[in-house]
Every structure is written in C-alpha cells, then in structure tokens.
PDB file of N, CA and C in Angstrom:
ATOM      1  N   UNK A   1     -25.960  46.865 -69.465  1.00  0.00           N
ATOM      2  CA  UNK A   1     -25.485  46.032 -68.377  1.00  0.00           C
ATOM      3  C   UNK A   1     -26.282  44.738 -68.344  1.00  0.00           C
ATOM      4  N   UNK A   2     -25.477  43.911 -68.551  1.00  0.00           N
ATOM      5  CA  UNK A   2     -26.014  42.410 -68.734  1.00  0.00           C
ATOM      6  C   UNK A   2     -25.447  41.879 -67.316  1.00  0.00           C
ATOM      7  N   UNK A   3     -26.626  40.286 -66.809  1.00  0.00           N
ATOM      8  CA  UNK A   3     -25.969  39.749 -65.839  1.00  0.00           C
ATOM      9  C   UNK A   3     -24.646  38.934 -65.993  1.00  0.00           C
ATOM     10  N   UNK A   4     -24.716  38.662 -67.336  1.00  0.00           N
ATOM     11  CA  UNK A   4     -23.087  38.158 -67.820  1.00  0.00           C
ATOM     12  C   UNK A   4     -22.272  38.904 -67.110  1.00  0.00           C
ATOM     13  N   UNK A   5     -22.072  39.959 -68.070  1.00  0.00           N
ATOM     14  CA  UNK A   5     -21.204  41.112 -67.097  1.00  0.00           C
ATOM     15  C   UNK A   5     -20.742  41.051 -65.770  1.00  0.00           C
ATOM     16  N   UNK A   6     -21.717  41.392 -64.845  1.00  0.00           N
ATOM     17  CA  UNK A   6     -21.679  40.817 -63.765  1.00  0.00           C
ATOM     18  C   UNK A   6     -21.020  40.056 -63.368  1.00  0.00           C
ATOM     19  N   UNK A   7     -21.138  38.716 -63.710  1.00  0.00           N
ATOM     20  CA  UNK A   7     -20.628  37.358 -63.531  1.00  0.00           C
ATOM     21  C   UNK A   7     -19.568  37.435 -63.927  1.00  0.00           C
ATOM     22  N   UNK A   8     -18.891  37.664 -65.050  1.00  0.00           N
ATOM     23  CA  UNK A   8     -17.961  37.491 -65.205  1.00  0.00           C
ATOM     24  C   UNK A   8     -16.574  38.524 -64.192  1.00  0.00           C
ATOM     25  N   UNK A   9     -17.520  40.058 -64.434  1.00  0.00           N
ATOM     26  CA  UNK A   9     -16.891  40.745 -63.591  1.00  0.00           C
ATOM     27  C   UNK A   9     -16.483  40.144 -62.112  1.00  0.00           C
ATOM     28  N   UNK A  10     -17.413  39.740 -61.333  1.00  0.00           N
ATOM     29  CA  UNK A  10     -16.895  39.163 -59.903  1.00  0.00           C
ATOM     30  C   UNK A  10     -16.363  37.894 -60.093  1.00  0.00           C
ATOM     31  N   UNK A  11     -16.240  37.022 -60.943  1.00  0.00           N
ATOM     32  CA  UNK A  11     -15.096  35.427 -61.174  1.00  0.00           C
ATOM     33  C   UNK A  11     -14.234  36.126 -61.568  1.00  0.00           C
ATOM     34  N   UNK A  12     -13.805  36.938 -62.396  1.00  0.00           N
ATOM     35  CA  UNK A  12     -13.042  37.310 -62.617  1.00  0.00           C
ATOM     36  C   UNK A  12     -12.246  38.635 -61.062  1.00  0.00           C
ATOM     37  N   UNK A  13     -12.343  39.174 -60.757  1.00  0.00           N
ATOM     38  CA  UNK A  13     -12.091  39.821 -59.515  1.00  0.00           C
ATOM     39  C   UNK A  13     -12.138  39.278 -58.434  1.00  0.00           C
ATOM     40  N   UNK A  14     -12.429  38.323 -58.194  1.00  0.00           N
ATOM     41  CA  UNK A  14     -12.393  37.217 -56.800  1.00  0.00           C
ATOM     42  C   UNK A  14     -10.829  36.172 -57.460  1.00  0.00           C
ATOM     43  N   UNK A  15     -10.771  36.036 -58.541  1.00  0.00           N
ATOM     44  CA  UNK A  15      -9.893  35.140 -58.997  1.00  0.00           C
ATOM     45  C   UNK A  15      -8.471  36.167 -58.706  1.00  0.00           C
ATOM     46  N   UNK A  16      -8.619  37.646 -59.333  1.00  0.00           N
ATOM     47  CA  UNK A  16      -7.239  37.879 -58.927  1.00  0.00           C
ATOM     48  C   UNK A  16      -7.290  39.148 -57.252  1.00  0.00           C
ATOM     49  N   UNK A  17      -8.578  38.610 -56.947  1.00  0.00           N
ATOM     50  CA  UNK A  17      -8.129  38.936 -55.600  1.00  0.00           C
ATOM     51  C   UNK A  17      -7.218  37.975 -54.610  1.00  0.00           C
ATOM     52  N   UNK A  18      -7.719  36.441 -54.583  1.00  0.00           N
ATOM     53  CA  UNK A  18      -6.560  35.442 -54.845  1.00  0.00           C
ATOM     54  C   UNK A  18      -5.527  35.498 -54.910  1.00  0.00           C
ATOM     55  N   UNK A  19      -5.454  35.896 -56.485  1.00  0.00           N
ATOM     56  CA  UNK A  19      -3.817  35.766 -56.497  1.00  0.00           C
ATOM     57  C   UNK A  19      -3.144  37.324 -55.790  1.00  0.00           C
ATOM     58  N   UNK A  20      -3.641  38.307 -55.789  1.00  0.00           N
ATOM     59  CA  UNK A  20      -2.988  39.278 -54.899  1.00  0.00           C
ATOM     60  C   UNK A  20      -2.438  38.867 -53.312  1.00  0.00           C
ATOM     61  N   UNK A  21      -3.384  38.089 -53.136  1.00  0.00           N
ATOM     62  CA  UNK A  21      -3.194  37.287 -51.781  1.00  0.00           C
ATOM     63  C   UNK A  21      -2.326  36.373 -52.307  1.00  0.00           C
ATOM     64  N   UNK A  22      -1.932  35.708 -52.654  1.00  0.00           N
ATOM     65  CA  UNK A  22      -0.798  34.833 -52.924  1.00  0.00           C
ATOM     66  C   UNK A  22       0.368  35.297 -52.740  1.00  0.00           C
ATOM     67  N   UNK A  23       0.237  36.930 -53.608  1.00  0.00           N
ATOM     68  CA  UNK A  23       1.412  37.596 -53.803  1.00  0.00           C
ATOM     69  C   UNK A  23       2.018  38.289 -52.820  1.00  0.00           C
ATOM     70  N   UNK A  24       1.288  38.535 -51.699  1.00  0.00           N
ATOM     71  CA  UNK A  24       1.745  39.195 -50.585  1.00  0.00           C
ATOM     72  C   UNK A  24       2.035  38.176 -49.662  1.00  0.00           C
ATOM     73  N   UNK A  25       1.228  36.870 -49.782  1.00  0.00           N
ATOM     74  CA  UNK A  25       1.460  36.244 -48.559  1.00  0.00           C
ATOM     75  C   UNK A  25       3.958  35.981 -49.305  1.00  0.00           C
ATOM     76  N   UNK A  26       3.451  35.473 -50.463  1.00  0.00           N
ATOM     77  CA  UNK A  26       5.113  35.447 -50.808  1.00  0.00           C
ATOM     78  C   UNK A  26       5.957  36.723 -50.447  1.00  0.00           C
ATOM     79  N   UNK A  27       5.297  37.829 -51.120  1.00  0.00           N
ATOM     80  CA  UNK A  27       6.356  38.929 -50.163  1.00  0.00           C
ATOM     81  C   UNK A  27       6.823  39.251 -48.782  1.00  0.00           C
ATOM     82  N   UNK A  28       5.718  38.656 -48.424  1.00  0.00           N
ATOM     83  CA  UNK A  28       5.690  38.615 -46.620  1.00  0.00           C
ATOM     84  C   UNK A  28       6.923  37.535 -46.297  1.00  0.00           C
ATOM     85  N   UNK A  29       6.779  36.673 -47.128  1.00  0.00           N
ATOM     86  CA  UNK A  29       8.131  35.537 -46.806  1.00  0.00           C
ATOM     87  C   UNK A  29       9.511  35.863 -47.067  1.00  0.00           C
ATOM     88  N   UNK A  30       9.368  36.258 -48.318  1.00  0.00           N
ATOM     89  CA  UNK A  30      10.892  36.871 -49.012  1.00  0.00           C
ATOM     90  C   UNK A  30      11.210  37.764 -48.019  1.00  0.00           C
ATOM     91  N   UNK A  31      10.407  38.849 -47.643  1.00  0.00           N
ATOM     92  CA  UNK A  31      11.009  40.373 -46.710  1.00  0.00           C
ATOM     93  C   UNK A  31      11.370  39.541 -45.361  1.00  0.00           C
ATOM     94  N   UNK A  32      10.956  38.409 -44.871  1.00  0.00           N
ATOM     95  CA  UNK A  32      11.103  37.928 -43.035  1.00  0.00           C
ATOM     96  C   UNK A  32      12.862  37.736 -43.546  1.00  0.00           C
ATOM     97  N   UNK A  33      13.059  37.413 -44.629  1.00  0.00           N
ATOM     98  CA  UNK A  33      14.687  36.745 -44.486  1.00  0.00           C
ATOM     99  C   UNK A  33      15.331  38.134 -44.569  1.00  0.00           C
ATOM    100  N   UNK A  34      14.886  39.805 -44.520  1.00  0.00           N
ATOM    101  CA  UNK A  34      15.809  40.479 -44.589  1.00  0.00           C
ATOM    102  C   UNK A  34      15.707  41.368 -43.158  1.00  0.00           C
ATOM    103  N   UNK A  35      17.146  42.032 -42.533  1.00  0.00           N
ATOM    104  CA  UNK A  35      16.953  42.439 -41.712  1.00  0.00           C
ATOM    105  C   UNK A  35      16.394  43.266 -41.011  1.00  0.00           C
ATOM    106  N   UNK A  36      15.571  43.914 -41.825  1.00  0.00           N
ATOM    107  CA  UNK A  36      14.941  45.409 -41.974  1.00  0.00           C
ATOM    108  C   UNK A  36      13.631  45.094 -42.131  1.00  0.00           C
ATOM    109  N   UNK A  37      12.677  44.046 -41.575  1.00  0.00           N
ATOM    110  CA  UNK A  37      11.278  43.409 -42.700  1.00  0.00           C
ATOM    111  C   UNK A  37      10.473  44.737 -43.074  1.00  0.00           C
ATOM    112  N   UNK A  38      10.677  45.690 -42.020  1.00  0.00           N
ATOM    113  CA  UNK A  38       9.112  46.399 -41.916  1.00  0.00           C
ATOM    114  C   UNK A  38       9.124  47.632 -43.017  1.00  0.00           C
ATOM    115  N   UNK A  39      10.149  48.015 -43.523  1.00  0.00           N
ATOM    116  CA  UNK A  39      10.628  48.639 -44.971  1.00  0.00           C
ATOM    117  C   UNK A  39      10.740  47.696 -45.741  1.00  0.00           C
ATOM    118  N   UNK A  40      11.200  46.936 -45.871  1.00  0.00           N
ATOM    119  CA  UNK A  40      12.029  46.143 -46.905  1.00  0.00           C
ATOM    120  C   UNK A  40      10.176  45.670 -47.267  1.00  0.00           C
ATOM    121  N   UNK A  41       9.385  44.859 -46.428  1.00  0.00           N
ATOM    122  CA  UNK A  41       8.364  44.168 -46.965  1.00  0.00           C
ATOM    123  C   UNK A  41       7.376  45.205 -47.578  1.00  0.00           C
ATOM    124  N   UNK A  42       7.206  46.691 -46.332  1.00  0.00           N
ATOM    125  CA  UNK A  42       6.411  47.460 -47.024  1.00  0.00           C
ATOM    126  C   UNK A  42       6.614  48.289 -48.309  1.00  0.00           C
ATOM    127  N   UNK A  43       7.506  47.817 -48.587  1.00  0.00           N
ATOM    128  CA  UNK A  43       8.329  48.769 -50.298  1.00  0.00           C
ATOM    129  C   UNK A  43       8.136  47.642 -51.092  1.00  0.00           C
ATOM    130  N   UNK A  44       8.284  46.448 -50.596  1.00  0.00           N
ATOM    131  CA  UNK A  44       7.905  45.406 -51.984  1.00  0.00           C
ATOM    132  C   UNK A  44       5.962  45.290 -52.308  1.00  0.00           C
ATOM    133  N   UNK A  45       5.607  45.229 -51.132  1.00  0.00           N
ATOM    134  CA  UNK A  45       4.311  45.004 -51.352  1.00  0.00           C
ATOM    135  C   UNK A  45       3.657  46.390 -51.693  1.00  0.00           C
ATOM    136  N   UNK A  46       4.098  47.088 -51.412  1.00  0.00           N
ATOM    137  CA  UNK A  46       3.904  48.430 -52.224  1.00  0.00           C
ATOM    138  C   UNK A  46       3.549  48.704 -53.946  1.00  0.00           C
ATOM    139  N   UNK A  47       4.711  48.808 -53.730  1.00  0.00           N
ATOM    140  CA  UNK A  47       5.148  48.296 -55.666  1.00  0.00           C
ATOM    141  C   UNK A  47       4.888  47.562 -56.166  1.00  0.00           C
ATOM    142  N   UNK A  48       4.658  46.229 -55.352  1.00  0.00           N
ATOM    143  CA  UNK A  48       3.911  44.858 -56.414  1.00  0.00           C
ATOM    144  C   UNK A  48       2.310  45.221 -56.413  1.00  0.00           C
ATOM    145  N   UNK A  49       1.979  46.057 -55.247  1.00  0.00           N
ATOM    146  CA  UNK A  49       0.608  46.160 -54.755  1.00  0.00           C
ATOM    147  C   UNK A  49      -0.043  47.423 -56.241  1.00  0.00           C
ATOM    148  N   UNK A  50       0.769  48.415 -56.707  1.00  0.00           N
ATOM    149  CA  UNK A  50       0.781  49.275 -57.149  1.00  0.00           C
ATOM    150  C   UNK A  50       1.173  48.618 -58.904  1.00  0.00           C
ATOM    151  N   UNK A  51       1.997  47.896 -59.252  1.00  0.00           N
ATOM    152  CA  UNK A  51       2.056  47.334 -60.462  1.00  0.00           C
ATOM    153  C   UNK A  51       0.665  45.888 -60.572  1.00  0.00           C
ATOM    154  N   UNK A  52       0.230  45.511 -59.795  1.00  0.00           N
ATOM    155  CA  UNK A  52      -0.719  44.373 -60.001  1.00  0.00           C
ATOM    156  C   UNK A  52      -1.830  45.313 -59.699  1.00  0.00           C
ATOM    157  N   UNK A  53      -1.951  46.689 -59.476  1.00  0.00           N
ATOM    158  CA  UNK A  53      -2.980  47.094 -60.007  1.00  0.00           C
ATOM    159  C   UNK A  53      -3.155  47.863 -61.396  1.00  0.00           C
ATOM    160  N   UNK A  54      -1.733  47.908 -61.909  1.00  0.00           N
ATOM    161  CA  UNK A  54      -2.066  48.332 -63.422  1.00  0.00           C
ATOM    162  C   UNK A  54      -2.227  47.419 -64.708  1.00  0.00           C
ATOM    163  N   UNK A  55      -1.520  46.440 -63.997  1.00  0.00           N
ATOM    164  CA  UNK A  55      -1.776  45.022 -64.761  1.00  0.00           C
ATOM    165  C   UNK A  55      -3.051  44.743 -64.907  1.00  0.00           C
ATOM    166  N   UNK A  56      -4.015  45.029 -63.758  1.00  0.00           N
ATOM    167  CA  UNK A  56      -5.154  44.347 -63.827  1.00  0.00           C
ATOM    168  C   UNK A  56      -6.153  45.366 -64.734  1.00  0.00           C
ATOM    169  N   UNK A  57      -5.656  46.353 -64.432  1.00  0.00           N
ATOM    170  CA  UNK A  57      -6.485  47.639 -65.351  1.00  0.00           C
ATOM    171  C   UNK A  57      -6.229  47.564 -66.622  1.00  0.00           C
ATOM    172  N   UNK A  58      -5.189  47.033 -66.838  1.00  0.00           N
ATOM    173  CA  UNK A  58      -4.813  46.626 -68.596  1.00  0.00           C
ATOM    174  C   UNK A  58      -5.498  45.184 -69.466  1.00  0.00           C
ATOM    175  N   UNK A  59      -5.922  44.220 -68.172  1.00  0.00           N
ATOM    176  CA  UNK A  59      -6.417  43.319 -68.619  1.00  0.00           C
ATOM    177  C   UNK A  59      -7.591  42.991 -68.540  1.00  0.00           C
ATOM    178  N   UNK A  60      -8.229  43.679 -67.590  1.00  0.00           N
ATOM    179  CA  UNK A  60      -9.448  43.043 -67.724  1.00  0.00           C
ATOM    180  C   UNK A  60     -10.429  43.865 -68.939  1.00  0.00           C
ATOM    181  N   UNK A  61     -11.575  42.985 -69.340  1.00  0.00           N
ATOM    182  CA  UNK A  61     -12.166  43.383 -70.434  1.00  0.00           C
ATOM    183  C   UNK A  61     -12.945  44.774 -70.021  1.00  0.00           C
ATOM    184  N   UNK A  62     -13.330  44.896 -68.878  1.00  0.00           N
ATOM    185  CA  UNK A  62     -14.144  46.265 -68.811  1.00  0.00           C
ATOM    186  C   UNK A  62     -13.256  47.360 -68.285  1.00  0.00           C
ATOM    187  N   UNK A  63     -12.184  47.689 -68.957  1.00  0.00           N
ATOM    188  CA  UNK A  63     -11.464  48.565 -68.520  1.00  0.00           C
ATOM    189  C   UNK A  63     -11.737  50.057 -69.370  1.00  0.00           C
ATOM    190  N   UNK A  64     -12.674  49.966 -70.031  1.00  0.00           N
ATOM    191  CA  UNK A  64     -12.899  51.361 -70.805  1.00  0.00           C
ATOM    192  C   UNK A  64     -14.024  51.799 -69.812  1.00  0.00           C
ATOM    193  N   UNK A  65     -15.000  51.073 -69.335  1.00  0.00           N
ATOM    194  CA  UNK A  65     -15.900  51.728 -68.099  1.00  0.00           C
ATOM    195  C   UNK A  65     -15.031  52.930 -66.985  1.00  0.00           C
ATOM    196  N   UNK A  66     -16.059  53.348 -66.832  1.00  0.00           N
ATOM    197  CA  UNK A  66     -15.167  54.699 -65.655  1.00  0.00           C
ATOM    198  C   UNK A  66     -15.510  53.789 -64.217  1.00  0.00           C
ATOM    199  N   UNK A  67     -14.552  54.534 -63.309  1.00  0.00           N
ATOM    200  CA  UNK A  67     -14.643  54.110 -61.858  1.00  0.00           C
ATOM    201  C   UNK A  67     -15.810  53.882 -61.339  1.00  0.00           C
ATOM    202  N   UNK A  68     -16.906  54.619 -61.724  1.00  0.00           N
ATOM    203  CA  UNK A  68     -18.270  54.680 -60.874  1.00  0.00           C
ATOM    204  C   UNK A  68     -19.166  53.529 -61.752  1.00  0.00           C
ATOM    205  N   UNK A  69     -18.801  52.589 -62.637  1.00  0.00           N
ATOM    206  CA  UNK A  69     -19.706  52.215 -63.161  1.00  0.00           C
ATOM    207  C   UNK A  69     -20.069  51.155 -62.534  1.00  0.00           C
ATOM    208  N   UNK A  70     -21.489  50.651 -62.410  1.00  0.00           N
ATOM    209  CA  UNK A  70     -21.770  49.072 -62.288  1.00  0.00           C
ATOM    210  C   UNK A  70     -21.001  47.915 -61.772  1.00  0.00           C
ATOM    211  N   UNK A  71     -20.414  48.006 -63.107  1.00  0.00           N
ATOM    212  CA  UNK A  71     -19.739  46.877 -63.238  1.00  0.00           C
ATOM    213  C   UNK A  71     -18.459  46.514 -62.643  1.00  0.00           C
ATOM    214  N   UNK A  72     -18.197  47.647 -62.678  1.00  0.00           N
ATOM    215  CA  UNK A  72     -16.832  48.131 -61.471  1.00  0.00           C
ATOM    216  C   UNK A  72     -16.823  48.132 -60.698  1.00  0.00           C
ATOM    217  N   UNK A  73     -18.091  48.351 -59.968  1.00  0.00           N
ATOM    218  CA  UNK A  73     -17.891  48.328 -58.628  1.00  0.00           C
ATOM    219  C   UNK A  73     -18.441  47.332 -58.195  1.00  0.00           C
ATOM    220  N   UNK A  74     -19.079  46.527 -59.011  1.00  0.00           N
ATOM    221  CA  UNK A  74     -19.274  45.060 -58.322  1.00  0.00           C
ATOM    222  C   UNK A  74     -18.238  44.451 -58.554  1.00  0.00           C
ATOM    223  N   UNK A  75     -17.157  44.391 -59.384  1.00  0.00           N
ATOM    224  CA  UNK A  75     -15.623  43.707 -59.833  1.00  0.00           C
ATOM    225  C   UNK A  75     -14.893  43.751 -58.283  1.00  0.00           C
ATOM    226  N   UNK A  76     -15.017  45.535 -57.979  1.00  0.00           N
ATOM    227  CA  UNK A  76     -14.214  46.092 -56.516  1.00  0.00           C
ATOM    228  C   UNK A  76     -14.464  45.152 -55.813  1.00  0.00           C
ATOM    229  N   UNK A  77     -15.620  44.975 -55.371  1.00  0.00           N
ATOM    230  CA  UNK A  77     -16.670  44.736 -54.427  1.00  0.00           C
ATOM    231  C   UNK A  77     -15.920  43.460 -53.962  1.00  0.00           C
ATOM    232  N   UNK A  78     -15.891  42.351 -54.852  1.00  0.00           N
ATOM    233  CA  UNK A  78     -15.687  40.946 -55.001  1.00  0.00           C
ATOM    234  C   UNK A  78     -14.231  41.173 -54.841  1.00  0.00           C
ATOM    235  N   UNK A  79     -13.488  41.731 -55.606  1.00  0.00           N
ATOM    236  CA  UNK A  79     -12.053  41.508 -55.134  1.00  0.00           C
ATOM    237  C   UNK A  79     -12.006  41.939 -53.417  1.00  0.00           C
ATOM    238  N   UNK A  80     -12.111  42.792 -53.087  1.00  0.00           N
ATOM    239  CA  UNK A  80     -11.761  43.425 -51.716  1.00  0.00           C
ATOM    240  C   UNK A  80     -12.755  42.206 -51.016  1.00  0.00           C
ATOM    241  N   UNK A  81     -14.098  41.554 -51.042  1.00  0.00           N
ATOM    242  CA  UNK A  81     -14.749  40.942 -50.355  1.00  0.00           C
ATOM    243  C   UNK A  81     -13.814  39.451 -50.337  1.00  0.00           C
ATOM    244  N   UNK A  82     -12.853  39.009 -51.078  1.00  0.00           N
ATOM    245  CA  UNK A  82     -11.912  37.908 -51.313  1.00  0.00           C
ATOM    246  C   UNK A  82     -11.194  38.134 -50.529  1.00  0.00           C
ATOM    247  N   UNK A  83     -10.186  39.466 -50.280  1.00  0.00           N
ATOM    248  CA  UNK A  83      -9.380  39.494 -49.655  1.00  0.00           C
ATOM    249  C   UNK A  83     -10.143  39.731 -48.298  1.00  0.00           C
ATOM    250  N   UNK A  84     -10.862  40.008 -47.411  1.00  0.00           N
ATOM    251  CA  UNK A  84     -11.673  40.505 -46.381  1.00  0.00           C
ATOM    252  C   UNK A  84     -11.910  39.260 -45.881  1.00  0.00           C
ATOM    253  N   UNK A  85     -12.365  38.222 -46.549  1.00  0.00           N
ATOM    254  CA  UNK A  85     -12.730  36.378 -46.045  1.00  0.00           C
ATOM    255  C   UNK A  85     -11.422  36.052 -45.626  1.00  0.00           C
ATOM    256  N   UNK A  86      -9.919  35.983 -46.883  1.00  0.00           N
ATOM    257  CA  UNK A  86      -8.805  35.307 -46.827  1.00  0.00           C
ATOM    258  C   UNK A  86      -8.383  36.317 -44.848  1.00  0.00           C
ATOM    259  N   UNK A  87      -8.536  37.004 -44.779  1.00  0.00           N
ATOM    260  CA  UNK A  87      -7.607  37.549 -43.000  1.00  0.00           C
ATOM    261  C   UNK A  87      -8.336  37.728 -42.302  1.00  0.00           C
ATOM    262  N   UNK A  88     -10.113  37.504 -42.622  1.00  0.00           N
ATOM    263  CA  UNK A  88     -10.849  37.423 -40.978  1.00  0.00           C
ATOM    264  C   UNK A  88     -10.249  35.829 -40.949  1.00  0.00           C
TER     265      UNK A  88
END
C-alpha cells in the first residue's frame, strides 16, 4: 500500500461520486415529468444506482482488492463523503 494508491483511489472515487450525483439529480428530472414519480423515479435510480455500481467495479484499477481492503475503503470513504457534502 502506497500513498499513490491512496490518492489516486479517493480522486478517483470523489470524481465518480460526482457523477453519480449528476445522474440522479437527471433521474430525478426525467421521473417529475411522469405521473407516478415516486415508482417511476425510485425504479430508475435503482437500476442506474445498481448498474453504475458495476460499472465502477469493472473499472476501476483496484478492483481485484477484496471489500475490506485499505484501499477500498478509503475509495468508499471519499465517494459516500462527496455525496454527503453535495445534500447537506
């Protein structure tokens, strides 16, 4: 475990904590135009919520680490601490 690592792990996990927030704030828009929002939005953000987390498990470079490692959980850490700033 290098501080590279690190670093890169949380720029990298703050960056697509971001865009997860991007992606919901858009689903949140698309679902207001349908009549049903509170299904209709929670089934999209669901599924996008649930495919942009396998995407991200496919791309990022430390994806052979297990859940408990280091590096992972400072990656977590930083994504969820992105989204936690973006709605206080």
């Amino acid at each position: 475990m290098k501080a590279k690592e690190h670093g890169i792990s949380i720029v990298l996990n703050l960056f697509l904590g971001y865009l997860w927030i991007i992606f919901v704030n858009h689903m949140v828009a698309i679902a207001n135009s349908f009549p049903n929002t509170l299904i209709f939005g929670g089934f999209f953000i669901l599924l996008g919520t649930f495919l942009f987390w396998e995407i991200v498990n496919r791309i990022t470079p430390f994806n052979t680490y297990k859940f408990n490692h280091p590096v992972r959980i400072t990656g977590f850490a930083s994504f969820f601490l992105a989204v936690v700033i973006y709605f206080l």
